[in-house]
N, C-alpha and C. Protein backbone atom coordinates (compact mmCIF):
# COMPACT_ATOMS: atom_id res chain seq x y z
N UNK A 1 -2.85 -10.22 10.47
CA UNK A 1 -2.33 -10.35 9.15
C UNK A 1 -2.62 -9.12 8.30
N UNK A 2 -2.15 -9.26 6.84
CA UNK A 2 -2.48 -8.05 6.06
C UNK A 2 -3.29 -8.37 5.39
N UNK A 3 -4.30 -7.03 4.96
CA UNK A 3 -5.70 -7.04 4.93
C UNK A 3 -5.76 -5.64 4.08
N UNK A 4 -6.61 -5.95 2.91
CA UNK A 4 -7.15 -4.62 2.13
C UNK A 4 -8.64 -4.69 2.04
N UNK A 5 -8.73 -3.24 1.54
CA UNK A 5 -10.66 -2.90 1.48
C UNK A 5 -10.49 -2.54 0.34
N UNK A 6 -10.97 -3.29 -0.75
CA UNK A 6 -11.14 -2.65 -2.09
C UNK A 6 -10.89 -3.62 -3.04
N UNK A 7 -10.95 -4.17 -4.10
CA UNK A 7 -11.46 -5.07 -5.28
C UNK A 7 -10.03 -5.03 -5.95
N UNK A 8 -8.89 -5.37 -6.13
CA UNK A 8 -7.71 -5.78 -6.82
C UNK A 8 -8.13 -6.39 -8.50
N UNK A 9 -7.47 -5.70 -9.33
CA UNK A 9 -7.29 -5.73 -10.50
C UNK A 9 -5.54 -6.29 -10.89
N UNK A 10 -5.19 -7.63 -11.82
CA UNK A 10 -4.35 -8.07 -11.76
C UNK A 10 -4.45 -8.09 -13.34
N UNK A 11 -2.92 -7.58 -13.72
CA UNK A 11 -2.96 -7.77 -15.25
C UNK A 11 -1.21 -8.33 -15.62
N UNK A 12 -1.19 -8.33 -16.57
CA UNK A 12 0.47 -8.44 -17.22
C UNK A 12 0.47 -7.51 -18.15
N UNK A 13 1.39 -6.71 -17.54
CA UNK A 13 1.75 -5.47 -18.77
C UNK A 13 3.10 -5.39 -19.40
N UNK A 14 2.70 -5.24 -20.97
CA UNK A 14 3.46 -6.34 -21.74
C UNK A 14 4.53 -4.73 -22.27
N UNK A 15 4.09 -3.02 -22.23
CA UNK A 15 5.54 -2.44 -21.98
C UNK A 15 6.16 -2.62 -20.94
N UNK A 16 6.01 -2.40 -19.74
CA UNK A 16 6.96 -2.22 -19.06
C UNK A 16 7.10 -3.80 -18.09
N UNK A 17 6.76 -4.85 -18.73
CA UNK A 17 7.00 -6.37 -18.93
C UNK A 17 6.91 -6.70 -16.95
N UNK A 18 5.69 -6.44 -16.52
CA UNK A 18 5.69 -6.60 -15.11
C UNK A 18 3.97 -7.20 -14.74
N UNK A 19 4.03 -7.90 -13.62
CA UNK A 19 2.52 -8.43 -13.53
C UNK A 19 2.34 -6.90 -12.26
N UNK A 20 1.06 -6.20 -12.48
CA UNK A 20 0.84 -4.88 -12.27
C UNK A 20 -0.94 -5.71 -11.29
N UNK A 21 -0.84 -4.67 -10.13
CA UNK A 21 -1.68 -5.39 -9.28
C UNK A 21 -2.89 -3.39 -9.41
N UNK A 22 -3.52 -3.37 -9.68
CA UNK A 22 -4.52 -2.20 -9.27
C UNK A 22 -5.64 -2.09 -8.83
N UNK A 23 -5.64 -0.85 -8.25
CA UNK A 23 -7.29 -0.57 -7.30
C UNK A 23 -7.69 0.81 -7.71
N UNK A 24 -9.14 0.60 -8.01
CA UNK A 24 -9.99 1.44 -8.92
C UNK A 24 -10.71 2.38 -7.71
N UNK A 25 -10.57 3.96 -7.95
CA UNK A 25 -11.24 4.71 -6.94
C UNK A 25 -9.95 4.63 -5.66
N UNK A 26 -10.63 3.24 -4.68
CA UNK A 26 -9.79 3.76 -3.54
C UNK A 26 -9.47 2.49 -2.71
N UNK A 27 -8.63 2.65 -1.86
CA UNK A 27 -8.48 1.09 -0.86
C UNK A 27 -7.80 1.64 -0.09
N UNK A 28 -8.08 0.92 1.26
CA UNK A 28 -7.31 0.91 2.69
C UNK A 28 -6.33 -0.31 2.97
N UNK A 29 -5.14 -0.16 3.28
CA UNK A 29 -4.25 -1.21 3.31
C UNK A 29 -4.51 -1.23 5.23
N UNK A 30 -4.12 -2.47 5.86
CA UNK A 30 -4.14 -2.54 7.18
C UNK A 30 -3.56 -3.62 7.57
N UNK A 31 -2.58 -3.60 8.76
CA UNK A 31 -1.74 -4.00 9.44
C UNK A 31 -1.81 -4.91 10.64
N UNK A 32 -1.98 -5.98 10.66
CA UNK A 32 -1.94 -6.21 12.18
C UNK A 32 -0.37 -6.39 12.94
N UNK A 33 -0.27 -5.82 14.27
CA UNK A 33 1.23 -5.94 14.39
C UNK A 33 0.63 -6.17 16.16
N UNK A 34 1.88 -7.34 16.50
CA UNK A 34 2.00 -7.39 17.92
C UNK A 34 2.39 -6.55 18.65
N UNK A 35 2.24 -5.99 19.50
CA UNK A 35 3.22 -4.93 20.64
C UNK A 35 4.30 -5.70 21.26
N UNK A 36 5.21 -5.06 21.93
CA UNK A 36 6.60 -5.93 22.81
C UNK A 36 6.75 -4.65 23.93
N UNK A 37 5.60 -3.74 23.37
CA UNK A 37 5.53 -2.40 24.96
C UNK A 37 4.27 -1.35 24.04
N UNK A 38 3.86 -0.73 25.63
CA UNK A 38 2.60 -0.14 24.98
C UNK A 38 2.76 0.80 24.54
N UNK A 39 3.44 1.52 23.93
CA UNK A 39 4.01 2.67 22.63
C UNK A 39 4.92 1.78 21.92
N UNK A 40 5.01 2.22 20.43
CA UNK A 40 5.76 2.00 19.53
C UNK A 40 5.50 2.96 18.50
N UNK A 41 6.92 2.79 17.22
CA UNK A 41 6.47 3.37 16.20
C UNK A 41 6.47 2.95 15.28
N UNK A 42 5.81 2.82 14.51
CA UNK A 42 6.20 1.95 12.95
C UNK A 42 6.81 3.13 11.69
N UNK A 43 7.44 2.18 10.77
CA UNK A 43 7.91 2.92 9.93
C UNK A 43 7.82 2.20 8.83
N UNK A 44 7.93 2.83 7.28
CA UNK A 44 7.62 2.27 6.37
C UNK A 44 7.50 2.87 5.17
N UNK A 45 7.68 2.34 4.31
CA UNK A 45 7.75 2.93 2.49
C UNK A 45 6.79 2.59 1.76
N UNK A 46 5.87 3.12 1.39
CA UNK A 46 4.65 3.15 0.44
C UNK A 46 5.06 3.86 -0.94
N UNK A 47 5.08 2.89 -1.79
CA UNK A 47 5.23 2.63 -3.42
C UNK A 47 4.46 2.46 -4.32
N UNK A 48 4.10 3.58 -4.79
CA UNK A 48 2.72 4.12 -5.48
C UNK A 48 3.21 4.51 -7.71
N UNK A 49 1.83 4.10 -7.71
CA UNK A 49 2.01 5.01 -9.51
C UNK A 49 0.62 5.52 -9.71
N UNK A 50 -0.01 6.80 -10.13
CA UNK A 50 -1.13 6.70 -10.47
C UNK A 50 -1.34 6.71 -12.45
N UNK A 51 -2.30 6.17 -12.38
CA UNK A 51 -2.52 5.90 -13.79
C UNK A 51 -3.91 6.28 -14.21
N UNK A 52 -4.37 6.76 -15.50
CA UNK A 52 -5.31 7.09 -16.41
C UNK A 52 -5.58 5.81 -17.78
N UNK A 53 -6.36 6.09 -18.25
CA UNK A 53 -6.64 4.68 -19.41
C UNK A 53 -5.77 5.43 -20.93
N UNK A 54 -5.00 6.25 -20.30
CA UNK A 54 -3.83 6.68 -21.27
C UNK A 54 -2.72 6.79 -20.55
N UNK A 55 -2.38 7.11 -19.73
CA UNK A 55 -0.95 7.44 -19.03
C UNK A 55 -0.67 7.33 -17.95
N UNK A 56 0.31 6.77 -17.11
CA UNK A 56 0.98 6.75 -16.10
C UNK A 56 2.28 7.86 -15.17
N UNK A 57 1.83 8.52 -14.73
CA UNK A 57 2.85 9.22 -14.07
C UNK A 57 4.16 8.00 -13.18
N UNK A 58 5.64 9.24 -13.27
CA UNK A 58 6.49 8.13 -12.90
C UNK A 58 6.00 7.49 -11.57
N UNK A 59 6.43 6.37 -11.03
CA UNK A 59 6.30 5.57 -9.81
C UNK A 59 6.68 6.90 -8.66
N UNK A 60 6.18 6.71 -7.30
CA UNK A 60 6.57 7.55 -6.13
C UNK A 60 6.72 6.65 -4.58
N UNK A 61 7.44 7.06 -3.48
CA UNK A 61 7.65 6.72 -2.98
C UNK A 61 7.38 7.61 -2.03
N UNK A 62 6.66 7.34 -0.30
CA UNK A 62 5.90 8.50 0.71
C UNK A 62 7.04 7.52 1.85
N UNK A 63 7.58 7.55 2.43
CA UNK A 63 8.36 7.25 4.05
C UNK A 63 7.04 7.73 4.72
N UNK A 64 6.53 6.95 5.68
CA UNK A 64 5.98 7.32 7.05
C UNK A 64 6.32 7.03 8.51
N UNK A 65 5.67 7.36 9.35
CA UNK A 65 6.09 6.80 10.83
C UNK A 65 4.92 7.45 11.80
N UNK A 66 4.29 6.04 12.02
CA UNK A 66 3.04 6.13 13.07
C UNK A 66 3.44 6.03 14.19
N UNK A 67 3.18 6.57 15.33
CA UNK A 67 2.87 6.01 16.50
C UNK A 67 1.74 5.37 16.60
N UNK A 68 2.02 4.50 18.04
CA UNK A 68 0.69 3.31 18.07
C UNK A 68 0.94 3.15 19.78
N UNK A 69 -0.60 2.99 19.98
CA UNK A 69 -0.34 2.14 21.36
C UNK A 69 -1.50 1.50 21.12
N UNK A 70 -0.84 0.24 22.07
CA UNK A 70 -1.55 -1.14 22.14
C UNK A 70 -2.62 -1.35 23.04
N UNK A 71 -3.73 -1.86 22.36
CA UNK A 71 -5.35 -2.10 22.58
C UNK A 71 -5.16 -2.81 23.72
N UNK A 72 -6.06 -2.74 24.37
CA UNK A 72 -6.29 -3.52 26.05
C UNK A 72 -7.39 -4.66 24.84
């Protein structure tokens, strides 16, 4: 299943009228995924904003693609 390392901060932010989920310092996001053969690749869109206790830079978006092979 999906799984983070790091303490989640949940607010409602009343400019830009959205429930806003944050992590202070740092966090590891992690994946569990079945294999169907022992290489694969994953792919995926990570959707980011960083913010200050004054300002937010616009939202960003990183494309990746791991290879993986599957654990005995």
């Amino acid at each position: 299943g999906r799984q983070h390392e790091g303490t989640p901060y949940k607010y409602y932010d009343e400019v830009i009228m959205m429930n806003l989920t944050w992590f202070s310092d740092s966090v590891v996001f992690s994946q569990e995924i079945k294999m169907k053969a022992p290489t694969a690749v994953v792919n995926g869109t990570i959707t980011y904003m960083v913010c200050t206790d004054e300002m937010c830079l616009p939202s960003d978006e990183i494309n990746f693609s791991i290879p993986v092979t599957a654990s005995r």
